[in-house]
C-alpha atoms as a PDB file:
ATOM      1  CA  UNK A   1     -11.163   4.186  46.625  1.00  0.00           C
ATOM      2  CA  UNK A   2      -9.899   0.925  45.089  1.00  0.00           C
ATOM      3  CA  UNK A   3      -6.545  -0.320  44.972  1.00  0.00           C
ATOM      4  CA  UNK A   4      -5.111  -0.915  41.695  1.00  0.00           C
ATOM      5  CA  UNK A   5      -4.505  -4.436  40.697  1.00  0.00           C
ATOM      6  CA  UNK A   6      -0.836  -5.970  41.115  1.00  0.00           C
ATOM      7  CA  UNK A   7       1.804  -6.368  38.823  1.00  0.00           C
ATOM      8  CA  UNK A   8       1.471  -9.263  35.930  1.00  0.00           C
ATOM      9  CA  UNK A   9       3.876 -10.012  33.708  1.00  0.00           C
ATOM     10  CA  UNK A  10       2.622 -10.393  29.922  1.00  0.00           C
ATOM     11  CA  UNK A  11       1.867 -13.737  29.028  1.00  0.00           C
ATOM     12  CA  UNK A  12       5.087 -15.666  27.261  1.00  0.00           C
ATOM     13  CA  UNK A  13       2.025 -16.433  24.919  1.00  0.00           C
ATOM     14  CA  UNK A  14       1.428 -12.997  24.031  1.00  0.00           C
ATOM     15  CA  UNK A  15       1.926 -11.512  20.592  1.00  0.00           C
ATOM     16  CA  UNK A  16       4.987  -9.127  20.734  1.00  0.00           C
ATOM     17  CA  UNK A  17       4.489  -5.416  20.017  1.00  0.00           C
ATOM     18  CA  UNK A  18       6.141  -4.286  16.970  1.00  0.00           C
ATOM     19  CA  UNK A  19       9.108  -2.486  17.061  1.00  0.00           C
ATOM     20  CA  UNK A  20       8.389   1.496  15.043  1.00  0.00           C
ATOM     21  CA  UNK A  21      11.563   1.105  12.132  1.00  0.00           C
ATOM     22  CA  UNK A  22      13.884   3.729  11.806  1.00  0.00           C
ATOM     23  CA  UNK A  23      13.273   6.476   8.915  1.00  0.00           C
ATOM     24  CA  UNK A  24      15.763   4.724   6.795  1.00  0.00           C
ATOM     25  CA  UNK A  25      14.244   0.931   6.682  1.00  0.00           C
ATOM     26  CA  UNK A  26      10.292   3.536   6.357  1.00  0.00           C
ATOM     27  CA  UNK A  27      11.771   4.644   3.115  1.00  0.00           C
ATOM     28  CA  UNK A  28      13.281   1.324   1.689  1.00  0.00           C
ATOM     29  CA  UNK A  29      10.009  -0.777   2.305  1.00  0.00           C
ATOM     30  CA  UNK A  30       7.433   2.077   1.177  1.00  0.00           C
ATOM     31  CA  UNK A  31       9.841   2.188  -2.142  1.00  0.00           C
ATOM     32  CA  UNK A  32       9.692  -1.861  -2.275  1.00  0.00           C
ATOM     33  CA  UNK A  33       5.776  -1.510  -1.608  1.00  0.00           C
ATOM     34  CA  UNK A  34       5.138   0.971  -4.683  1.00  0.00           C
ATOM     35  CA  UNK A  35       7.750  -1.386  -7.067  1.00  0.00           C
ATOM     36  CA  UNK A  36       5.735  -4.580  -5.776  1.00  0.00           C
ATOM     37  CA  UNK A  37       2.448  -3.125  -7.255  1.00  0.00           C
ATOM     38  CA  UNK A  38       4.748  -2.606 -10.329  1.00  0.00           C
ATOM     39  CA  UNK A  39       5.020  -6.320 -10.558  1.00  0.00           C
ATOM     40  CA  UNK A  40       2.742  -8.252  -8.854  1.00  0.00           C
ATOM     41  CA  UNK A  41      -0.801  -6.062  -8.784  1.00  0.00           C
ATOM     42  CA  UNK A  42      -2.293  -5.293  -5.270  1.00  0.00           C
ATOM     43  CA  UNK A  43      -0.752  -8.383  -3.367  1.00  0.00           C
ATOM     44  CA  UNK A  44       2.683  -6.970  -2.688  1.00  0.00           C
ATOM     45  CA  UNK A  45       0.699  -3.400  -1.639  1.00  0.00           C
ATOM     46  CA  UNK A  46      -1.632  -5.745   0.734  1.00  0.00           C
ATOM     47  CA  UNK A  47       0.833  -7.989   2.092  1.00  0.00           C
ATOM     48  CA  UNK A  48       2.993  -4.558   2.894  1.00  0.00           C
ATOM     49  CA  UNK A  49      -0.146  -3.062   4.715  1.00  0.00           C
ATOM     50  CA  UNK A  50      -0.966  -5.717   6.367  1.00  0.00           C
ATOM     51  CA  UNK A  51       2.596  -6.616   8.149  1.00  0.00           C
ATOM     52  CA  UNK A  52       4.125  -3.450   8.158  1.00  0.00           C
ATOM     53  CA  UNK A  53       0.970  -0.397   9.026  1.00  0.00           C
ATOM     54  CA  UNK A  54       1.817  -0.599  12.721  1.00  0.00           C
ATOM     55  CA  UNK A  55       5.541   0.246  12.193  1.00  0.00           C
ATOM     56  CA  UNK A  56       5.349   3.644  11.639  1.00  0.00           C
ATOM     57  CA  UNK A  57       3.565   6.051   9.898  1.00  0.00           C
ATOM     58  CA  UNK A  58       5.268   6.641   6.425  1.00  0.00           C
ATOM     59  CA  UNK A  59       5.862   3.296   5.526  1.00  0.00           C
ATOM     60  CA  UNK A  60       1.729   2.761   6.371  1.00  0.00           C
ATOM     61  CA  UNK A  61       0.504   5.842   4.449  1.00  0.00           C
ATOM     62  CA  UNK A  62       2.548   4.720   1.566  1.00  0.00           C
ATOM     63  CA  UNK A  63       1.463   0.793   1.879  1.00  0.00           C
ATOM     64  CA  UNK A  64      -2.302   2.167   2.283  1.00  0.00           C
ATOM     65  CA  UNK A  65      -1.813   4.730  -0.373  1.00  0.00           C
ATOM     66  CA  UNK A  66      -0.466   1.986  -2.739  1.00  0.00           C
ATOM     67  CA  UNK A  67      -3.351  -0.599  -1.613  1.00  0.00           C
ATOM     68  CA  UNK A  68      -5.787   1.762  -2.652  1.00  0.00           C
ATOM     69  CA  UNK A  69      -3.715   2.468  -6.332  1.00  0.00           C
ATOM     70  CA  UNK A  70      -3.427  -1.238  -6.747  1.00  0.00           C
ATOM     71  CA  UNK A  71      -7.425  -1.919  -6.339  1.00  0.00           C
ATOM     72  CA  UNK A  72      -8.453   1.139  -8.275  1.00  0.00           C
ATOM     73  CA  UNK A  73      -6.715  -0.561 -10.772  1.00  0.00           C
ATOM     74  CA  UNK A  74      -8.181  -3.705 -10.502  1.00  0.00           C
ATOM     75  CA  UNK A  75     -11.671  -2.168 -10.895  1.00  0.00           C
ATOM     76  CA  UNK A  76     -10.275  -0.080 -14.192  1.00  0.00           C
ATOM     77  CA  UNK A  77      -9.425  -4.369 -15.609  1.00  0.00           C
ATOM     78  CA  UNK A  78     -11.927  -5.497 -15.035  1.00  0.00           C
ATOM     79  CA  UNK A  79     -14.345  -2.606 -16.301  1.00  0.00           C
ATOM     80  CA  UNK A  80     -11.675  -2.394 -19.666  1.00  0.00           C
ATOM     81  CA  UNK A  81     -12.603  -6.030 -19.666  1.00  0.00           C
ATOM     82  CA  UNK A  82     -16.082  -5.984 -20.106  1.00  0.00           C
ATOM     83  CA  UNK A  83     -16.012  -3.129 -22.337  1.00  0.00           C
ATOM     84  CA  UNK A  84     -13.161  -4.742 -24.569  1.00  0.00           C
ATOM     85  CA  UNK A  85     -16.644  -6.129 -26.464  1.00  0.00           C
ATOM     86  CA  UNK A  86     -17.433  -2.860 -27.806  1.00  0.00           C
ATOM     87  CA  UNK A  87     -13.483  -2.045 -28.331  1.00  0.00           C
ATOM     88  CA  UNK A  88     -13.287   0.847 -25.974  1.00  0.00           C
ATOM     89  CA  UNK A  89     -12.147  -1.615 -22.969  1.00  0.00           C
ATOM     90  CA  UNK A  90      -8.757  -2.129 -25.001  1.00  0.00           C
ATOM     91  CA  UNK A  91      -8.150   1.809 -24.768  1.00  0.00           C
ATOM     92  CA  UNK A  92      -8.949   1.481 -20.663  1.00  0.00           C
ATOM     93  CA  UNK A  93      -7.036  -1.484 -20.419  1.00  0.00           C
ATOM     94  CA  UNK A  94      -4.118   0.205 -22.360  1.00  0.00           C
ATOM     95  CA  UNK A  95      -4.257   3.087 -20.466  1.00  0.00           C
ATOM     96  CA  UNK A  96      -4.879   1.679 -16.693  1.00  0.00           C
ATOM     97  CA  UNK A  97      -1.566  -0.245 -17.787  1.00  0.00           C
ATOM     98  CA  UNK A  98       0.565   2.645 -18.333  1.00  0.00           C
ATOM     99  CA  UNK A  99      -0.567   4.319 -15.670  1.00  0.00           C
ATOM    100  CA  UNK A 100       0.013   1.773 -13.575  1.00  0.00           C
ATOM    101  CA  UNK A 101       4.072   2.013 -14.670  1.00  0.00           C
ATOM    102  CA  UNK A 102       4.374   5.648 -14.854  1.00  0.00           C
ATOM    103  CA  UNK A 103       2.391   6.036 -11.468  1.00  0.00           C
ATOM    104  CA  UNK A 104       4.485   3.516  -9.472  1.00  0.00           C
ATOM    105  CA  UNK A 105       7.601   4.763 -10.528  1.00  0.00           C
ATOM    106  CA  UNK A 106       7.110   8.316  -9.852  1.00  0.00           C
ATOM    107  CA  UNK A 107       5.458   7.042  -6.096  1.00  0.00           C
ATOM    108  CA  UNK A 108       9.085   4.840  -5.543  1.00  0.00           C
ATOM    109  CA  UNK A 109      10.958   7.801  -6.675  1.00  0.00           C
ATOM    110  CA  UNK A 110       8.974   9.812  -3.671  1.00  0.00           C
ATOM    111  CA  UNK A 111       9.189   7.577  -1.140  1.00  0.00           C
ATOM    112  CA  UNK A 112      12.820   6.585  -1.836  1.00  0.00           C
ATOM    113  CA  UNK A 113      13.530  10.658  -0.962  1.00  0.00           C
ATOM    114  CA  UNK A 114      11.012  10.258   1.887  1.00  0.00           C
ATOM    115  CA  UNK A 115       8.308  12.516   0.266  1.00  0.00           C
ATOM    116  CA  UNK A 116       4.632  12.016   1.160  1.00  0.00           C
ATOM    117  CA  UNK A 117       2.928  10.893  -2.264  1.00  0.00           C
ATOM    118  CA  UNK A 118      -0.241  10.037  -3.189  1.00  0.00           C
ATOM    119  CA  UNK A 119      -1.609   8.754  -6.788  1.00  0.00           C
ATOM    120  CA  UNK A 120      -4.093  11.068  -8.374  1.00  0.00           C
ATOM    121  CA  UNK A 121      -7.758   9.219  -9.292  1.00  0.00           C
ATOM    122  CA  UNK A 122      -7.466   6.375  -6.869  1.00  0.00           C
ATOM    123  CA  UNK A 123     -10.324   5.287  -4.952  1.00  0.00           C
ATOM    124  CA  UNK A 124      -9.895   5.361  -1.168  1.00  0.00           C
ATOM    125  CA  UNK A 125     -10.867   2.139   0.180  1.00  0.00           C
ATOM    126  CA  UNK A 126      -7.923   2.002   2.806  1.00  0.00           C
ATOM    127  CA  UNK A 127      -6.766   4.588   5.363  1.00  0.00           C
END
């Protein structure tokens, strides 16, 4: 039988463990998340996963949820981009832009109430 090691305190060095937010502060920065992807593509959707997934669970399915939005989107560009040259990438283009509006509003709207929400024809890429 083996004893079990003693007592260390963490290391002052140590990164601290973040704190889980309150349901409140979940719904505010999930809402923020979804309008950032409004305005500034997939880097306010990534910079929200990436600081805030370990701080509780709505505010990281609706940063993930986003993320994944925000890139399917990107792919829809840049395919509506190469296609422009036979004039059918202006329609995709058009319409990946619209959807990107209407989508991000109605996904703010949910997570302002604190509603689960997840964008119809986006790829998964994160979970």
């Amino acid at each position: 039988m083996t004893t079990p090691p003693p007592y260390q305190p963490a290391s002052p060095y140590a990164a601290p463990q973040p704190q889980p937010m309150n349901p409140s502060d979940e719904r505010l920065w999930a809402t923020l998340i979804h309008l950032g992807g409004l305005f500034f593509g997939f880097l306010a959707p990534l910079i929200g996963f990436l600081v805030l997934k370990d701080r509780g669970p709505f505010v990281r399915a609706h940063s993930a949820t986003a993320l994944n939005f925000q890139l399917t989107l990107v792919i829809a560009y840049v395919v509506g981009g190469i296609l422009s040259i036979v004039l059918i990438g202006f329609f995709i283009i058009a319409a990946a832009y619209i959807l990107n509006i209407v989508l991000c509003i109605v996904a703010a709207v949910k997570a302002n109430r604190g509603e689960w929400y997840k964008y119809p024809m986006s790829i998964g890429f994160v979970s």
